[in-house]
N, C-alpha and C. Protein backbone atom coordinates (compact mmCIF):
# COMPACT_ATOMS: atom_id res chain seq x y z
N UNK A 1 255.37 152.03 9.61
CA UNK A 1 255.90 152.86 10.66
C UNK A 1 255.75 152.10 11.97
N UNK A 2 256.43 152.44 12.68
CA UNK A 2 256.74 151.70 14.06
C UNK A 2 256.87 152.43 15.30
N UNK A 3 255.97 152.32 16.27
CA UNK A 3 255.57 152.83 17.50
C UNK A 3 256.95 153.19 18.46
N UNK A 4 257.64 154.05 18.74
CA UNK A 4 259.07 154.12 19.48
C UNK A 4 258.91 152.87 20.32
N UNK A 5 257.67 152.30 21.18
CA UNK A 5 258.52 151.62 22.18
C UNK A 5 257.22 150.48 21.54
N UNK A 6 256.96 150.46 20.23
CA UNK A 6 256.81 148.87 19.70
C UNK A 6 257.36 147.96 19.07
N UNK A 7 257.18 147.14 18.60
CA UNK A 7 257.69 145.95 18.31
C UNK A 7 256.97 145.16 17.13
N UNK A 8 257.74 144.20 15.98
CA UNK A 8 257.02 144.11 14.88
C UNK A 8 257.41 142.70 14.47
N UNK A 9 256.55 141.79 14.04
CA UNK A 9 257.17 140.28 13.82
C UNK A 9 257.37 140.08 12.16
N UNK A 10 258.42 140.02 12.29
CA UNK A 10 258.56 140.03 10.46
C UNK A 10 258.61 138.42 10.08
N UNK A 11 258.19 137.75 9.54
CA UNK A 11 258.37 136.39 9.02
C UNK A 11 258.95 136.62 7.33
N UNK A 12 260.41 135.65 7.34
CA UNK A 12 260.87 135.78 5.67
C UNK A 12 261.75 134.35 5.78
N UNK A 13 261.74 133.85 4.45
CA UNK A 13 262.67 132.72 4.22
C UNK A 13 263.87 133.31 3.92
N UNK A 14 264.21 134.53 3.79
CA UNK A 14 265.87 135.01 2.81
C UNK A 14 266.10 135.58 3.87
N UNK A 15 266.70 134.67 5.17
CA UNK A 15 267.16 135.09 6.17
C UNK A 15 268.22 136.17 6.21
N UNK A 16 269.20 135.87 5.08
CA UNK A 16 270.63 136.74 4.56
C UNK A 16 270.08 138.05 4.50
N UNK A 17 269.41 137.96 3.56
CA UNK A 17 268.85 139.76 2.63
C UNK A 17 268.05 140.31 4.40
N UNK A 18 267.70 139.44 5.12
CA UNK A 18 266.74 140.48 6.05
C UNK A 18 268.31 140.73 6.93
N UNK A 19 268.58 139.76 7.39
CA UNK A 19 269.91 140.48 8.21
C UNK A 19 270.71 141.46 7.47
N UNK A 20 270.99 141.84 6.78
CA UNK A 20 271.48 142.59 6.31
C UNK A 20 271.08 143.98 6.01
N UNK A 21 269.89 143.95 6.00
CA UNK A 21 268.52 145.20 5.98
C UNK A 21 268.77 145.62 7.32
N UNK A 22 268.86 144.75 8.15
CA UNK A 22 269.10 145.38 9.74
C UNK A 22 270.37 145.82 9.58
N UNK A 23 271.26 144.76 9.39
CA UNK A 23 272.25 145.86 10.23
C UNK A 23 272.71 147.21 9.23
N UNK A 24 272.11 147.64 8.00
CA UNK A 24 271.89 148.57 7.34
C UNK A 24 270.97 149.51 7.64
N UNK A 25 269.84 148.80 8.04
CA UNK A 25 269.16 150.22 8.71
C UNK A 25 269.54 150.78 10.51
N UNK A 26 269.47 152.16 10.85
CA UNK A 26 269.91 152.23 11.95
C UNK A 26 268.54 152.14 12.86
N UNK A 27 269.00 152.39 13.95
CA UNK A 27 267.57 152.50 14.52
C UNK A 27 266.65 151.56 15.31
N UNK A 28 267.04 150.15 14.55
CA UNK A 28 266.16 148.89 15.07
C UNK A 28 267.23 147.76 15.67
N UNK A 29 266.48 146.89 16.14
CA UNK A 29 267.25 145.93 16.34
C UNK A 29 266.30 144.66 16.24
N UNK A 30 266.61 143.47 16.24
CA UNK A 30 266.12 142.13 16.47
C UNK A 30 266.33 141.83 17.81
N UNK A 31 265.06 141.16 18.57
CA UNK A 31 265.22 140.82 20.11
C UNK A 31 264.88 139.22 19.83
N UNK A 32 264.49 139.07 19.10
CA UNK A 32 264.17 137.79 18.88
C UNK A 32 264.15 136.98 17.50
N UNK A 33 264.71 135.68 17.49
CA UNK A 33 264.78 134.82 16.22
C UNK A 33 263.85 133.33 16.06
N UNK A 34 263.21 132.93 15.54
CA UNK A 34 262.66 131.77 15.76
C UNK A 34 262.09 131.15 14.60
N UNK A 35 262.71 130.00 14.12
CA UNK A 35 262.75 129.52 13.04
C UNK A 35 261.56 128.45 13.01
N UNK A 36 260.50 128.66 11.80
CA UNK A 36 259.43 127.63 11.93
C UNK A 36 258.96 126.90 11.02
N UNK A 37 258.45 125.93 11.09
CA UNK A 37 258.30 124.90 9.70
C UNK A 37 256.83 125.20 9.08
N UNK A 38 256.75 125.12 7.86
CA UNK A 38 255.81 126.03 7.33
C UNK A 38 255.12 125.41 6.34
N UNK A 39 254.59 124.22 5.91
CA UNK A 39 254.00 123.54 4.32
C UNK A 39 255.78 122.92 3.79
N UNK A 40 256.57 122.49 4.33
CA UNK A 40 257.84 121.86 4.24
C UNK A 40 258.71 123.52 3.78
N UNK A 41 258.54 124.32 4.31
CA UNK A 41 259.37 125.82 4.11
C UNK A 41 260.10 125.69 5.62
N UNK A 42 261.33 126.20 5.86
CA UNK A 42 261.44 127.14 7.00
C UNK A 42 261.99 128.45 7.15
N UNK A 43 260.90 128.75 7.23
CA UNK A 43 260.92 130.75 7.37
C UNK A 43 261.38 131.26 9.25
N UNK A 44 261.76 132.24 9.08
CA UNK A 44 262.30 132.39 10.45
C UNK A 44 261.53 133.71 10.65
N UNK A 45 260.62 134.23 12.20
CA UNK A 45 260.32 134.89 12.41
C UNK A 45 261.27 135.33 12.90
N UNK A 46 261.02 136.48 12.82
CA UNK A 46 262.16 138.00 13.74
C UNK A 46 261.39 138.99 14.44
N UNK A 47 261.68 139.33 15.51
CA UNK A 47 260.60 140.46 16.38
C UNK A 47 261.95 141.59 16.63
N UNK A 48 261.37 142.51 15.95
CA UNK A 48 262.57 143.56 15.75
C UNK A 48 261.91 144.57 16.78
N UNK A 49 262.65 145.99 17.45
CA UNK A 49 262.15 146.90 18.01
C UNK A 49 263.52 147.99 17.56
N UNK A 50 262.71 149.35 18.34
CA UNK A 50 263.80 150.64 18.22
C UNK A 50 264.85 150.13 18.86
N UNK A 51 265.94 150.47 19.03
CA UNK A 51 266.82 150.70 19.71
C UNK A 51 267.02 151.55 20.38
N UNK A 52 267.55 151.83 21.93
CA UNK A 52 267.39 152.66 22.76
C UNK A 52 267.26 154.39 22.86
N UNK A 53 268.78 154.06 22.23
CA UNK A 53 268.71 155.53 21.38
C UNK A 53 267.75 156.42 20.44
N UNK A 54 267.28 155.10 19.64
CA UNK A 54 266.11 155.63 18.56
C UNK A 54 265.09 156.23 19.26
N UNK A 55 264.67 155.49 20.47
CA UNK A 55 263.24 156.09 20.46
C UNK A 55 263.26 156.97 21.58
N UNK A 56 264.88 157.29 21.87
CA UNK A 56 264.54 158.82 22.16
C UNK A 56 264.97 160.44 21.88
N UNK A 57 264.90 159.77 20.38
CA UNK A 57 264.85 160.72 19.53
C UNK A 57 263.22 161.07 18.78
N UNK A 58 262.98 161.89 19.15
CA UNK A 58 261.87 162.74 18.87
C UNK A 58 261.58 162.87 16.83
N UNK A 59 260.62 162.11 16.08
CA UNK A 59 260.44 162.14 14.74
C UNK A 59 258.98 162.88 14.38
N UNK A 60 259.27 163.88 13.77
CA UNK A 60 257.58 164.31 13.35
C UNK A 60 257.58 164.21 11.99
N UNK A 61 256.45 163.25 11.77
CA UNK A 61 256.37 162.50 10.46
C UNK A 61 255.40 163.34 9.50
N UNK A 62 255.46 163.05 8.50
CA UNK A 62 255.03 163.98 7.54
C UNK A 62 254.23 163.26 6.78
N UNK A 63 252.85 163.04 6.56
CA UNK A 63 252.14 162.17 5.46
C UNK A 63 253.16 162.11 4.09
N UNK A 64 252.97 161.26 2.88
CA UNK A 64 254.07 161.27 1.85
C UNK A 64 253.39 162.52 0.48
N UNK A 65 252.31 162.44 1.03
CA UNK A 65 251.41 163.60 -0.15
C UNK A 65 251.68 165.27 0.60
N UNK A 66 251.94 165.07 1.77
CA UNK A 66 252.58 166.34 2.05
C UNK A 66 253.87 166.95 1.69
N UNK A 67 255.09 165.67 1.57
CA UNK A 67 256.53 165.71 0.89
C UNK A 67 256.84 166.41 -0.34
């Protein structure tokens, strides 16, 4: 879960499958991209946040054992 006005650094090598998770999920966005060399890998960090709209929309969350 993610703080309305926080921010989260995702690190993945399957750059494709994560872009695509974004622009499939609503709500977030990527503010930042930065690609880094890793044990001869390069994985690309992403620092995603709400999007404007999202976080001002009001969510009252429900533990999942309460569901």
């Amino acid at each position: 879960m993610l703080h309305p006005k926080g921010r989260a650094v995702l690190l993945t090598e399957d750059k494709r499958l994560f872009q695509q998770a974004v622009r499939e999920t609503s709500g977030i966005r990527v503010v930042k991209e930065v690609q880094v060399t890793s044990g001869g890998l390069h994985p690309t960090a992403y620092t995603i946040e709400h999007t404007q709209k999202s976080r001002r929309t009001k969510r009252h969350w429900m533990p999942l054992s309460q569901a």
